[in-house]
Protein backbone atom coordinates (compact mmCIF):
# COMPACT_ATOMS: atom_id res chain seq x y z
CA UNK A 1 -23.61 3.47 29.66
CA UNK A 2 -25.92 1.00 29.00
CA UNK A 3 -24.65 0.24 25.75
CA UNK A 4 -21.05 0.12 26.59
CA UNK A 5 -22.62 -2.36 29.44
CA UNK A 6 -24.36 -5.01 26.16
CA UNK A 7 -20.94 -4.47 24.08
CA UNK A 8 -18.87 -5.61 27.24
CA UNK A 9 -21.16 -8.51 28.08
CA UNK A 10 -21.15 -9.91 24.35
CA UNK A 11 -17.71 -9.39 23.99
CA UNK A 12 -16.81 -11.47 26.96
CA UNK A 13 -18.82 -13.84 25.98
CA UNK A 14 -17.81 -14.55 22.24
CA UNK A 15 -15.11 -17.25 21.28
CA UNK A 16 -11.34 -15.38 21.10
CA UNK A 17 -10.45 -14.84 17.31
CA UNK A 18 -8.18 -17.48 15.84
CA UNK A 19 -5.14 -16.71 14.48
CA UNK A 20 -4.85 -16.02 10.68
CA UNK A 21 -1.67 -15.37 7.96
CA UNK A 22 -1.88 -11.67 7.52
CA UNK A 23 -3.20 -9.23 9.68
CA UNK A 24 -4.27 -5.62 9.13
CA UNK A 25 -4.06 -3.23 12.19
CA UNK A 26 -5.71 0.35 12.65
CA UNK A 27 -3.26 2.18 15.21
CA UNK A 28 -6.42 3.10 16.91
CA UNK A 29 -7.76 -0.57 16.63
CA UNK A 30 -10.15 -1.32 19.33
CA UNK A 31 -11.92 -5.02 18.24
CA UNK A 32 -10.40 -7.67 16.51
CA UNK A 33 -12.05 -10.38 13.80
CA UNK A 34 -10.86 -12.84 11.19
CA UNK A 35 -12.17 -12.40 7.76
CA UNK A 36 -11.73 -14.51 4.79
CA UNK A 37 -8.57 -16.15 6.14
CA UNK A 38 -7.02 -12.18 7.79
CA UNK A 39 -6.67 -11.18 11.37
CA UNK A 40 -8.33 -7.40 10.95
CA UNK A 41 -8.08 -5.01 13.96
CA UNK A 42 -10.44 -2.06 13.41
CA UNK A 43 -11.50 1.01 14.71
CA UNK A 44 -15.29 0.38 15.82
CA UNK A 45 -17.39 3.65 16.59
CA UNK A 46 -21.10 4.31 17.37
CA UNK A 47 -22.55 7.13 16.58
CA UNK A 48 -26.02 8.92 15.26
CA UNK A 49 -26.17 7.26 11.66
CA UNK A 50 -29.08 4.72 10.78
CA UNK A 51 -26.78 1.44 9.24
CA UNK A 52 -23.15 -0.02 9.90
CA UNK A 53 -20.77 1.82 7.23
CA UNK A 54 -17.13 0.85 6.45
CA UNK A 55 -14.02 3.02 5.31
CA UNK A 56 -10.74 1.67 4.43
CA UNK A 57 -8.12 4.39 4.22
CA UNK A 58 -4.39 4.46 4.88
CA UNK A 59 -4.55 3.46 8.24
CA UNK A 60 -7.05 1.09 7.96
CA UNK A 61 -10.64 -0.05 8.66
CA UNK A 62 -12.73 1.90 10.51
CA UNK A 63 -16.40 0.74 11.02
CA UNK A 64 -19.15 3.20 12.05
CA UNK A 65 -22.37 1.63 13.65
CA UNK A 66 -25.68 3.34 15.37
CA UNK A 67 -26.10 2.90 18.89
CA UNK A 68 -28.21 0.37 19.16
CA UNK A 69 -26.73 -2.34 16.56
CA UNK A 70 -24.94 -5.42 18.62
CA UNK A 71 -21.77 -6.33 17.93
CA UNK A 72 -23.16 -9.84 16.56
CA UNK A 73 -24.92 -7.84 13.94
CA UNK A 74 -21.53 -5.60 13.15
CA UNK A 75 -19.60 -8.97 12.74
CA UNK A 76 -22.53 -10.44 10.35
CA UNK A 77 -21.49 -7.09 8.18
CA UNK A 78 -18.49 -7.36 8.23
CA UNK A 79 -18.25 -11.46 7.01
CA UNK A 80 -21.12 -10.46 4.49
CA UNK A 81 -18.26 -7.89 3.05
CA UNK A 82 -14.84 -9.68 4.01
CA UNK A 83 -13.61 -10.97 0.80
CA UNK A 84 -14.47 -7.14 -0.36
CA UNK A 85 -12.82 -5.51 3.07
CA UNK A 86 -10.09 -7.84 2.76
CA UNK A 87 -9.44 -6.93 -0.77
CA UNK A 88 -9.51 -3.25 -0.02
CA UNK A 89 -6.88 -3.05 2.71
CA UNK A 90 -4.23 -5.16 0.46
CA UNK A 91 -4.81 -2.14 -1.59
CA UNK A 92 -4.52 0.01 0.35
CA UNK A 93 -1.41 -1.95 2.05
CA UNK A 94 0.36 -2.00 -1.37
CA UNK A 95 -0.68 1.93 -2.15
CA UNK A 96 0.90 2.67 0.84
CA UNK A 97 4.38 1.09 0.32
CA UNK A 98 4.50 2.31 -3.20
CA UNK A 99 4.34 5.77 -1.69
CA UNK A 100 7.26 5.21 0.73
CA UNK A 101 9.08 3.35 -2.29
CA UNK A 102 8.40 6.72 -4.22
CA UNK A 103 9.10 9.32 -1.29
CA UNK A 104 12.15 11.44 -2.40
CA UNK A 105 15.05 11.27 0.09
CA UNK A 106 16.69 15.06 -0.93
CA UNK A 107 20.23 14.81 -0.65
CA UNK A 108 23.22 14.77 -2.31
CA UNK A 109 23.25 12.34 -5.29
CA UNK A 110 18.67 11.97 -5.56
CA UNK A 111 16.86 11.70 -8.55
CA UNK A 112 13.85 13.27 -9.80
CA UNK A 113 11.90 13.23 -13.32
CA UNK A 114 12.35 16.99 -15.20
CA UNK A 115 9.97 17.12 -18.00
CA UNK A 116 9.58 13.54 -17.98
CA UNK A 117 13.93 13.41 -17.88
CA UNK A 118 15.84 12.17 -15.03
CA UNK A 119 17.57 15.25 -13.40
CA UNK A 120 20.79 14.41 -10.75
CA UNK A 121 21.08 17.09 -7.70
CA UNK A 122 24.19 18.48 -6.87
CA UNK A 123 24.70 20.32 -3.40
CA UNK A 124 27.34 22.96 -3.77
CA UNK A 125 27.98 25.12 -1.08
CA UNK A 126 30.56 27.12 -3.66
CA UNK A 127 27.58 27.81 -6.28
CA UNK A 128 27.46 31.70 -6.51
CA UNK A 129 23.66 31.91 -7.40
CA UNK A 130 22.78 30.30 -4.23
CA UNK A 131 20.09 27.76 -3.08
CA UNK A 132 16.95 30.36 -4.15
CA UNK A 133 18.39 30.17 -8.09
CA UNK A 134 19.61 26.94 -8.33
CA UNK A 135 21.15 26.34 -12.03
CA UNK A 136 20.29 23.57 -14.56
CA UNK A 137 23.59 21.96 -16.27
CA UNK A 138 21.62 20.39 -19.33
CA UNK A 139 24.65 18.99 -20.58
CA UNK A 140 25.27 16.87 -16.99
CA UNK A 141 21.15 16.62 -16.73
CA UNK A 142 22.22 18.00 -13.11
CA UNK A 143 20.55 20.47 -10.92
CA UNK A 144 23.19 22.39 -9.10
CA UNK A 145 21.66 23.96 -5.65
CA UNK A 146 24.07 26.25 -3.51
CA UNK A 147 24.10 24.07 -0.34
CA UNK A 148 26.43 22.59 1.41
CA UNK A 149 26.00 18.69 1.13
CA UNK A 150 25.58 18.39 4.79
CA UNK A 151 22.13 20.11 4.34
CA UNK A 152 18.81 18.78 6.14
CA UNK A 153 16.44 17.16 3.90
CA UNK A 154 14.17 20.26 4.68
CA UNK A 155 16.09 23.17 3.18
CA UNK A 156 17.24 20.89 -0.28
CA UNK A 157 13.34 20.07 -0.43
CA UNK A 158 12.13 23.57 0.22
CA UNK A 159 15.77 25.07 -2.75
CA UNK A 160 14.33 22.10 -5.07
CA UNK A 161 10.53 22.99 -5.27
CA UNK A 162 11.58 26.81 -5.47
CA UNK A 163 13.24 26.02 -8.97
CA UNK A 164 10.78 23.53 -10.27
CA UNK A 165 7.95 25.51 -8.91
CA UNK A 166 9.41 28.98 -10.67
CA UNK A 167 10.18 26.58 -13.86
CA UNK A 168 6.91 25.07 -13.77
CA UNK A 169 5.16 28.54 -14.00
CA UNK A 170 7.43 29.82 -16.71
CA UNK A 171 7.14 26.68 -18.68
CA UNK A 172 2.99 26.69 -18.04
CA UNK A 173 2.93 30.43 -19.36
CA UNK A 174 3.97 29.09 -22.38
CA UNK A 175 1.95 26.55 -23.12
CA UNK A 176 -1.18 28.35 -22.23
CA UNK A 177 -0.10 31.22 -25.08
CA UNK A 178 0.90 29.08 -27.00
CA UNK A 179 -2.56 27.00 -26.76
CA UNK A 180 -5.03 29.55 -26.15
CA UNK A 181 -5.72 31.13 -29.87
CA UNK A 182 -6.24 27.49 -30.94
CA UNK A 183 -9.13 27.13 -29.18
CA UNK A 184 -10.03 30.79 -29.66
CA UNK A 185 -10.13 31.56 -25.59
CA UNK A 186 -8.20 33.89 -23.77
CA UNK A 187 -7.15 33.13 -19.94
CA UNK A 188 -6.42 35.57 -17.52
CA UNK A 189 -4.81 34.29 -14.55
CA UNK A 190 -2.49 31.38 -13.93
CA UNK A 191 -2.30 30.32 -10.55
CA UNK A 192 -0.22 27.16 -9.11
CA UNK A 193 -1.56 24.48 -6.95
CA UNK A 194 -0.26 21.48 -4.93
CA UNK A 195 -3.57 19.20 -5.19
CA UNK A 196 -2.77 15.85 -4.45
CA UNK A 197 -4.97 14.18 -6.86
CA UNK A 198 -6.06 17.14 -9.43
CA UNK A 199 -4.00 18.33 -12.39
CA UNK A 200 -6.05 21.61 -12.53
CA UNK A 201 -9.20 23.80 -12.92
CA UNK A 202 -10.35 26.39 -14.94
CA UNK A 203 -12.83 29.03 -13.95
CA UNK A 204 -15.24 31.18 -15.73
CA UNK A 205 -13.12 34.35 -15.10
CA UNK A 206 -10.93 33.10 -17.51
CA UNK A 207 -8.28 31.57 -14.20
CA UNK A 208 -6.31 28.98 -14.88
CA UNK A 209 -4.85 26.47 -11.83
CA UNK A 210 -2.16 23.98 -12.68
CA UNK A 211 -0.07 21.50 -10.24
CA UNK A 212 3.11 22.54 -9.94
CA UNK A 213 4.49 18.93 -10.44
CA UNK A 214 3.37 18.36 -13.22
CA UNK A 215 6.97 19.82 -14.22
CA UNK A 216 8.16 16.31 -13.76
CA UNK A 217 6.43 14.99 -16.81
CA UNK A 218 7.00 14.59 -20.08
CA UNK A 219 5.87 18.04 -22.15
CA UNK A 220 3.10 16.05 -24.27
CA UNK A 221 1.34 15.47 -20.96
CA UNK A 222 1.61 18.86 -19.48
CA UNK A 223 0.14 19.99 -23.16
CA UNK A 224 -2.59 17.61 -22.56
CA UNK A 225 -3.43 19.04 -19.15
CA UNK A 226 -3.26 22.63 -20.45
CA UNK A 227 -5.69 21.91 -22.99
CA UNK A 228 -7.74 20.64 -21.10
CA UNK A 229 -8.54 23.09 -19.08
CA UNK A 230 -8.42 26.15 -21.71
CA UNK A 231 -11.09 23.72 -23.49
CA UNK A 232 -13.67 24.26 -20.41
CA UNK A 233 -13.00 28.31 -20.95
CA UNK A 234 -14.93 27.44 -24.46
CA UNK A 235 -17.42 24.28 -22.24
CA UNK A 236 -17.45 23.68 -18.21
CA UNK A 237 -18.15 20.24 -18.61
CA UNK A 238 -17.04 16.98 -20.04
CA UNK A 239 -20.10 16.76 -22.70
CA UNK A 240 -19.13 15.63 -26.68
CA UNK A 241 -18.53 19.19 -27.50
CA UNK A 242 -15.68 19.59 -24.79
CA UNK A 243 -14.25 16.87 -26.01
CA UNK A 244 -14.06 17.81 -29.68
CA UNK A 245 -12.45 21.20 -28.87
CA UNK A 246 -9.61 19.32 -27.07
CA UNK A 247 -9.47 16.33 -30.09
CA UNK A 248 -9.14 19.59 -32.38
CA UNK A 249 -5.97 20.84 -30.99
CA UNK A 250 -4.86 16.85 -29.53
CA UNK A 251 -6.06 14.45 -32.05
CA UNK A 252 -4.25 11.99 -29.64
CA UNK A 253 -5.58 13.40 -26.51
CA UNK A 254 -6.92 9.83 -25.49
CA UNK A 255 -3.87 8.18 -25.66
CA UNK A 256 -1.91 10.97 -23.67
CA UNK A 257 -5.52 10.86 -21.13
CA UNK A 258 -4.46 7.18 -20.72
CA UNK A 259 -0.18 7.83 -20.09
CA UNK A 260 -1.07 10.32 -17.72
CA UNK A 261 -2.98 8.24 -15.61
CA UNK A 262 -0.36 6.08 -15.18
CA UNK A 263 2.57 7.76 -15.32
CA UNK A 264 0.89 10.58 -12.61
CA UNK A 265 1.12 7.74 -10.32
CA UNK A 266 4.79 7.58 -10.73
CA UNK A 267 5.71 10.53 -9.57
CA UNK A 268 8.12 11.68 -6.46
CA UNK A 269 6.18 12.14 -3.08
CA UNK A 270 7.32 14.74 -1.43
């Protein structure tokens, strides 16, 4: 109580912010302060820690302080890092659009990368195999799902990631045969995740774990990622040796390393 009592008291007694040309708001925004020429509205919470720490995620800044900092000494932070807080929520600001740039509307007519091709999705309620085995037309690069077109987003989005999810594991099985005696390992398991950030893991058991979307790419890159992590069956880390088992079987494995990184960011949110 006492604290809340200091915060109020300094609060009503420091000058109102001034207006700036962009602003950044937390929904949960509870103070307010300019910093390097931005109107920021954070979320401000004490709790048991021993300095003032700052996150900037999707929804914005959040600063953590103990109980006993003032808010003069929070807003001495927070100039000392502005130009780097500032910087951080533009990126996260522009991350955040890309994704709702990149978020699939499924319906009649959307696009979506198939082994690094653009595939066209075609609701047809007449389609005998039904929306569980939709069927590939390669000639009309068109997915053909047996909906009707008046379909909610939900059931073409759940018919869609059935295929390229039962693809995905066919086309992985594959590649891991394929790969496996030329790196003399044998896996065991394949299992499919959704990460949002990993491309897979390999365990000592000899189980493999790939995304399922990595489907959309191109096959180069899903060979890369396959390699990869048969290579840690032979080493479980990234040391020279690792490397030179996947540079055996990928001479080019930097270069793909380097496309995936960028073209992983390209991909459909779903």
């Amino acid at each position: 109580m006492f604290q809340l009592v200091l915060d109020w008291l300094e609060a009503a007694q420091a000058p109102p912010p001034q207006p700036c040309a962009e602003a950044f708001s937390h929904p949960r925004a509870n103070r307010r302060i300019a910093l390097a020429g931005a109107g920021v509205a954070y979320e401000f919470k004490r709790g048991r820690r021993r300095t003032i720490g700052f996150a900037v995620g999707p929804e914005g800044l959040t600063v953590r302080a103990p109980r006993w900092t003032t808010l003069g000494e929070v807003d001495a932070a927070l100039h000392a890092k502005a130009r780097w807080i500032v910087a951080k929520l533009g990126e996260a600001r522009t991350h955040a659009e890309q994704q709702a740039a990149a978020r699939m509307v499924w319906q009649e007519g959307a696009r979506f990368p198939y082994l690094g091709e653009p595939l066209r999705l075609v609701l047809d309620a007449r389609q005998r195999h039904g929306p569980a085995a939709a069927v590939l037309e390669s000639e009309q690069a068109a997915l053909h799902v047996g909906l009707p077109p008046q379909a909610d987003s939900a059931q073409v989005r759940a018919a869609v990631q059935a295929w390229l999810t039962r693809q995905a594991r066919r086309w992985f099985t594959q590649r891991l045969d394929h790969f496996a005696p030329l790196l003399g390992v044998r896996w065991h398991r394949l299992g499919l995740s959704s990460a949002g950030t990993r491309w897979g893991s390999a365990g000592v058991d000899g189980a493999i774990r790939l995304n399922w979307r990595l489907i959309h790419l191109r096959p180069s890159l899903i060979d890369y990622v396959v390699v990869h992590e048969l290579a840690h069956l032979r080493e479980m880390n990234h040391g020279p040796r690792f490397w030179q088992h996947v540079q055996g079987v990928l001479p080019d494995y930097l270069e793909l390393r380097a496309q995936l990184r960028q073209q992983g960011r390209q991909l459909p949110v779903w």
